[in-house]
Protein backbone atom coordinates (compact mmCIF):
# COMPACT_ATOMS: atom_id res chain seq x y z
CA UNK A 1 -4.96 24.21 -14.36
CA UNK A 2 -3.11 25.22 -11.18
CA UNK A 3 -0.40 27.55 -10.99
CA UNK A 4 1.36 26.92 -8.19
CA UNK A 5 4.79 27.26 -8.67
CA UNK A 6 5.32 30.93 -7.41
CA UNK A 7 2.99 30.19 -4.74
CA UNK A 8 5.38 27.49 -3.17
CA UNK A 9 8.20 29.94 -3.89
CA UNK A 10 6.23 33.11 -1.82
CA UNK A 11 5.24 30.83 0.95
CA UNK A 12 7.25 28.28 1.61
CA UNK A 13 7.37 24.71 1.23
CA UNK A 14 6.19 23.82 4.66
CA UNK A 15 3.06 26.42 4.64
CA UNK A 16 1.89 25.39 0.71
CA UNK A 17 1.12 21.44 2.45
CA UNK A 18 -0.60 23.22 5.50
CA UNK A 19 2.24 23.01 7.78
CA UNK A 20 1.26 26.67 9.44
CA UNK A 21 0.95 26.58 13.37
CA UNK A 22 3.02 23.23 14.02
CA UNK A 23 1.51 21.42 12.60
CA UNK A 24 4.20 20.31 10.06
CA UNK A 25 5.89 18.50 12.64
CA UNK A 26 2.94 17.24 14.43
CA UNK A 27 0.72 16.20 11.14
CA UNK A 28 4.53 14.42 10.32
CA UNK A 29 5.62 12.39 13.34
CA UNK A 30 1.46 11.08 13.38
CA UNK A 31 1.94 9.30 9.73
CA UNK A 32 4.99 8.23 10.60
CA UNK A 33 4.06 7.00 14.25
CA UNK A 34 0.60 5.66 12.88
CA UNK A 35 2.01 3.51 9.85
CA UNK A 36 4.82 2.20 12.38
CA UNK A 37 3.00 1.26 15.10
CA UNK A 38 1.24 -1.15 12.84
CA UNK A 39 3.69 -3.25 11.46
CA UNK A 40 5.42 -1.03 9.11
CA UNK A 41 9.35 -2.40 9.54
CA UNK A 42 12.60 -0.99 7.84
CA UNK A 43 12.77 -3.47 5.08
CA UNK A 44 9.26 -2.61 3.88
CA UNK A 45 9.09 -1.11 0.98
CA UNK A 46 6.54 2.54 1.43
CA UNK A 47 4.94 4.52 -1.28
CA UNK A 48 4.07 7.97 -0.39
CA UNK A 49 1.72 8.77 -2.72
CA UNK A 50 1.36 13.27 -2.81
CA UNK A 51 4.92 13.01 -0.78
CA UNK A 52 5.20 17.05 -0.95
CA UNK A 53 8.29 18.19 0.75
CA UNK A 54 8.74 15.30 2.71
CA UNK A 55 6.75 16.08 5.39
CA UNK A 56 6.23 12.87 6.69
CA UNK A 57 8.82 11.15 4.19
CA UNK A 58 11.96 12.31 5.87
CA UNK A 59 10.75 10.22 8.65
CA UNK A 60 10.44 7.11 6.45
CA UNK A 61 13.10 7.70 4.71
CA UNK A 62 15.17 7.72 8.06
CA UNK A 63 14.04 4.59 9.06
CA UNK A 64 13.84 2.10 6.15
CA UNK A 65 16.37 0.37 4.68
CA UNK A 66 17.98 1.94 1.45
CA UNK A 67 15.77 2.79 -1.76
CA UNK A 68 12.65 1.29 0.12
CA UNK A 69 11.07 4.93 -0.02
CA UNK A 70 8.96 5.47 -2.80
CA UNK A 71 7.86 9.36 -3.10
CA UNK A 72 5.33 10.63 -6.11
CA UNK A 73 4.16 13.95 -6.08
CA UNK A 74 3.41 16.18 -9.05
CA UNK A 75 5.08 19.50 -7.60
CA UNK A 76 8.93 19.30 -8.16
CA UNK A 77 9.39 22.30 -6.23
CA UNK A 78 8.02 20.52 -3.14
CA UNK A 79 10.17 17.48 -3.70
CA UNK A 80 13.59 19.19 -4.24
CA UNK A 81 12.85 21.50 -1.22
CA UNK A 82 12.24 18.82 0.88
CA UNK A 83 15.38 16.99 -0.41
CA UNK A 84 17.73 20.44 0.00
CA UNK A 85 15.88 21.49 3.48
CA UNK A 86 14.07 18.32 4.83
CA UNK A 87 16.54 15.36 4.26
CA UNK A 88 19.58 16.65 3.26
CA UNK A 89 22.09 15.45 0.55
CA UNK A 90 24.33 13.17 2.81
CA UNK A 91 21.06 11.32 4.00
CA UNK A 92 19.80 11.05 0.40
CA UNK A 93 23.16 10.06 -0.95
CA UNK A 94 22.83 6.98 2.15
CA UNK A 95 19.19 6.40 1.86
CA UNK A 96 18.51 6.24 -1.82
CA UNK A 97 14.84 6.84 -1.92
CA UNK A 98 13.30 6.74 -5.25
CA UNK A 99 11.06 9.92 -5.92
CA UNK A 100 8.63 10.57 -8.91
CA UNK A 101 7.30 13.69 -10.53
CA UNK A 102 4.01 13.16 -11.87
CA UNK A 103 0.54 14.27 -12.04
CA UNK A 104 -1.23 11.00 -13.09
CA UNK A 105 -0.44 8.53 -11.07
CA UNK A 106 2.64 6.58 -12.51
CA UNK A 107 3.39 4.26 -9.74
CA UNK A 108 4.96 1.79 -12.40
CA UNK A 109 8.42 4.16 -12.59
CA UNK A 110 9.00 2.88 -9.91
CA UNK A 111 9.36 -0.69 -10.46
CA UNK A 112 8.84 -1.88 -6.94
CA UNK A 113 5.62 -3.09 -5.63
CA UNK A 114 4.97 -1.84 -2.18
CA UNK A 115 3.67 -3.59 1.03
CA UNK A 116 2.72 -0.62 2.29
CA UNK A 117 1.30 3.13 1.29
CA UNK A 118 -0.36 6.33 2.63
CA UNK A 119 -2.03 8.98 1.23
CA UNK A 120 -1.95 11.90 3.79
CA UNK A 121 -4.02 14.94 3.25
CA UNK A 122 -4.26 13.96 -0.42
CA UNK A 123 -8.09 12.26 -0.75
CA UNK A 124 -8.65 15.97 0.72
CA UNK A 125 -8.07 17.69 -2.47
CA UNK A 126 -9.19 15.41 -4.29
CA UNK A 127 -12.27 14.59 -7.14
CA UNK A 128 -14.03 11.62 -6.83
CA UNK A 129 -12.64 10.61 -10.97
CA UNK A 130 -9.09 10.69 -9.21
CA UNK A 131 -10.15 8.94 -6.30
CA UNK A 132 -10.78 6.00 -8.36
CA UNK A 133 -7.86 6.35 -10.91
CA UNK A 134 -5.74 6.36 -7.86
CA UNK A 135 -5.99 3.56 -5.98
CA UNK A 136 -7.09 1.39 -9.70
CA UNK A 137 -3.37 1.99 -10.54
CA UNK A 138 -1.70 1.37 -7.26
CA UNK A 139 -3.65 -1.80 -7.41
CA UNK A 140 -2.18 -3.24 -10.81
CA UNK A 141 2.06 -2.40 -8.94
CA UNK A 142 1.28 -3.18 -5.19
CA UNK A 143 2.28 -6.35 -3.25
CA UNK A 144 -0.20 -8.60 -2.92
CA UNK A 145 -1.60 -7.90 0.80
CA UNK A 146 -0.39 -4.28 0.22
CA UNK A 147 -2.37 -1.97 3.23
CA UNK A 148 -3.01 1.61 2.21
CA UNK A 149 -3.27 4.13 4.47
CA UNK A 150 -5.80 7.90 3.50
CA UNK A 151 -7.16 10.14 5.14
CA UNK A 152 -10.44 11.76 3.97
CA UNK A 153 -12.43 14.25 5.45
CA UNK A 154 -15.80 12.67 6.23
CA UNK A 155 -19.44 14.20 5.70
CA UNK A 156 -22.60 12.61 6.54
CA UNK A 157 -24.45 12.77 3.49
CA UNK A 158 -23.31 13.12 -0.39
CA UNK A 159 -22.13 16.55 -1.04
CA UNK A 160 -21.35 17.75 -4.34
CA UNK A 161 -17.56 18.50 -4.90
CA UNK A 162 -16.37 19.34 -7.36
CA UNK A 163 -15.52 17.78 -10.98
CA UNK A 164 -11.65 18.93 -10.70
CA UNK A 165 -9.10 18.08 -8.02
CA UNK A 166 -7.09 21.13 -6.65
CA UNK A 167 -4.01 21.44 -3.98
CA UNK A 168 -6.22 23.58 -1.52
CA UNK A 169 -9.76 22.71 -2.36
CA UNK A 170 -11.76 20.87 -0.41
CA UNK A 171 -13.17 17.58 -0.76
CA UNK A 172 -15.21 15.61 1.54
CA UNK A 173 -17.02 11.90 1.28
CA UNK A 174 -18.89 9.69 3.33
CA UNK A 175 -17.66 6.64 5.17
CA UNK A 176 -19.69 4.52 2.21
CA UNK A 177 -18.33 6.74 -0.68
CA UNK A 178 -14.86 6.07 0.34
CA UNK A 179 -15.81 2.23 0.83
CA UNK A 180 -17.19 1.76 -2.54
CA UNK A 181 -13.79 3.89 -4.03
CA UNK A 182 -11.88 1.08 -2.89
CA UNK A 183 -14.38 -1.97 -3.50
CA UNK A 184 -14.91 -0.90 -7.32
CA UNK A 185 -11.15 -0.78 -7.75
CA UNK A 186 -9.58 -3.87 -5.62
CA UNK A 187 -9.45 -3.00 -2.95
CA UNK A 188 -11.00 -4.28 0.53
CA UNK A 189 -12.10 -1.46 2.64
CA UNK A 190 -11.60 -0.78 6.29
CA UNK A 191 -12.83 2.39 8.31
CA UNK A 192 -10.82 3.41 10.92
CA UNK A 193 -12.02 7.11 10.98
CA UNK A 194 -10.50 8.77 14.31
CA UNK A 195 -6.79 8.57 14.67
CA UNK A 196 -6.08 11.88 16.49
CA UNK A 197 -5.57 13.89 13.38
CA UNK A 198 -5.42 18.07 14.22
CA UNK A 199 -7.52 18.57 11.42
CA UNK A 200 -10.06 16.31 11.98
CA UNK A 201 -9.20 13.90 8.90
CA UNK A 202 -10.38 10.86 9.02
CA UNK A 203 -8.57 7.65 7.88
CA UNK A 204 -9.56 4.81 5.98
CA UNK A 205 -7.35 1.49 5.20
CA UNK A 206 -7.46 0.14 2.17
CA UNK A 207 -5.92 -3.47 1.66
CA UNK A 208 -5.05 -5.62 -1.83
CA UNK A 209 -6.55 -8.67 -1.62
């Protein structure tokens, strides 16, 4: 089990999501800009699914309407850091968005069912077991038609990762791996792979059909 709590104390909430070098803002106005420029609109309601600090969800939150923001993340610390030094209590008071602590997945707190979601650097850390649980439980709350947006980093062939997910491990799949994720669990899949990503992520739509 990961111990991270003193970790995001000692190095910050913006350098435990990889937010070193700029690329907090960067890696953050992309999401937002990407999801935006197709067709995400105010009244929409988002799930951020490993929402962090905010990194990209200060920008949603900004921009949809009132408690349309759906955050789930299973680090408190990152959440109520990016509330105190991300947001900001005024803007949270205003915007209302509706954030989750958990570590499996329990997109029915929410009781909303979203038209949209992204999963930003989280496929990355990710085993193949929580892959699947993942996007089989956003299926049985999303909106019909719901698009979902990951990134993944993508290898050629198979590689073995491993059995356990982890915050900084690494975790790559191929184009068909991440395909047959969604396929087995609802989903219709869509490679999109480039998107300008500093990284070198790749992204993937998935959408509810």
């Amino acid at each position: 089990m990961e111990d991270t709590r003193e970790e995001i104390h000692q190095t910050g909430h913006r350098q435990f999501v990889g937010g070193a070098g700029g690329y907090w803002q960067k890696i953050g106005e992309l999401q937002f800009r990407y999801l935006v420029d197709r067709g995400l609109a105010p009244s929409d309601t988002l799930i951020d699914i490993g929402c962090g600090s905010l990194r990209g969800g200060a920008r949603f939150i900004r921009y949809l309407d009132p408690s349309c923001y759906l955050g789930i993340d299973k680090h408190i610390e990152l959440i109520i850091y990016g509330v105190a030094m991300e947001l900001g209590i005024d803007l949270y008071r205003q915007k209302q968005p509706r954030l989750v602590v958990s570590n499996s997945f329990e997109f029915e707190r929410f009781e909303a069912k979203p038209a949209f979601a992204i999963a930003q650097s989280l496929f990355t850390h990710f085993s193949a077991d929580d892959v699947k649980t993942c996007l089989s439980k956003l299926n049985s709350v999303a909106a019909p038609g719901c698009r979902l947006f990951a990134t993944f980093f993508e290898v050629t062939e198979p590689v073995a990762n491993s059995a356990v997910s982890h915050s900084h491990g690494y975790f790559g799949y191929t184009r068909s791996e991440m395909e047959d994720f969604g396929t087995r669990a609802g989903w219709k899949s869509h490679y999109i792979g480039e998107w300008a990503h500093p990284r070198g992520q790749r992204m993937i739509e998935y959408v509810l059909y």
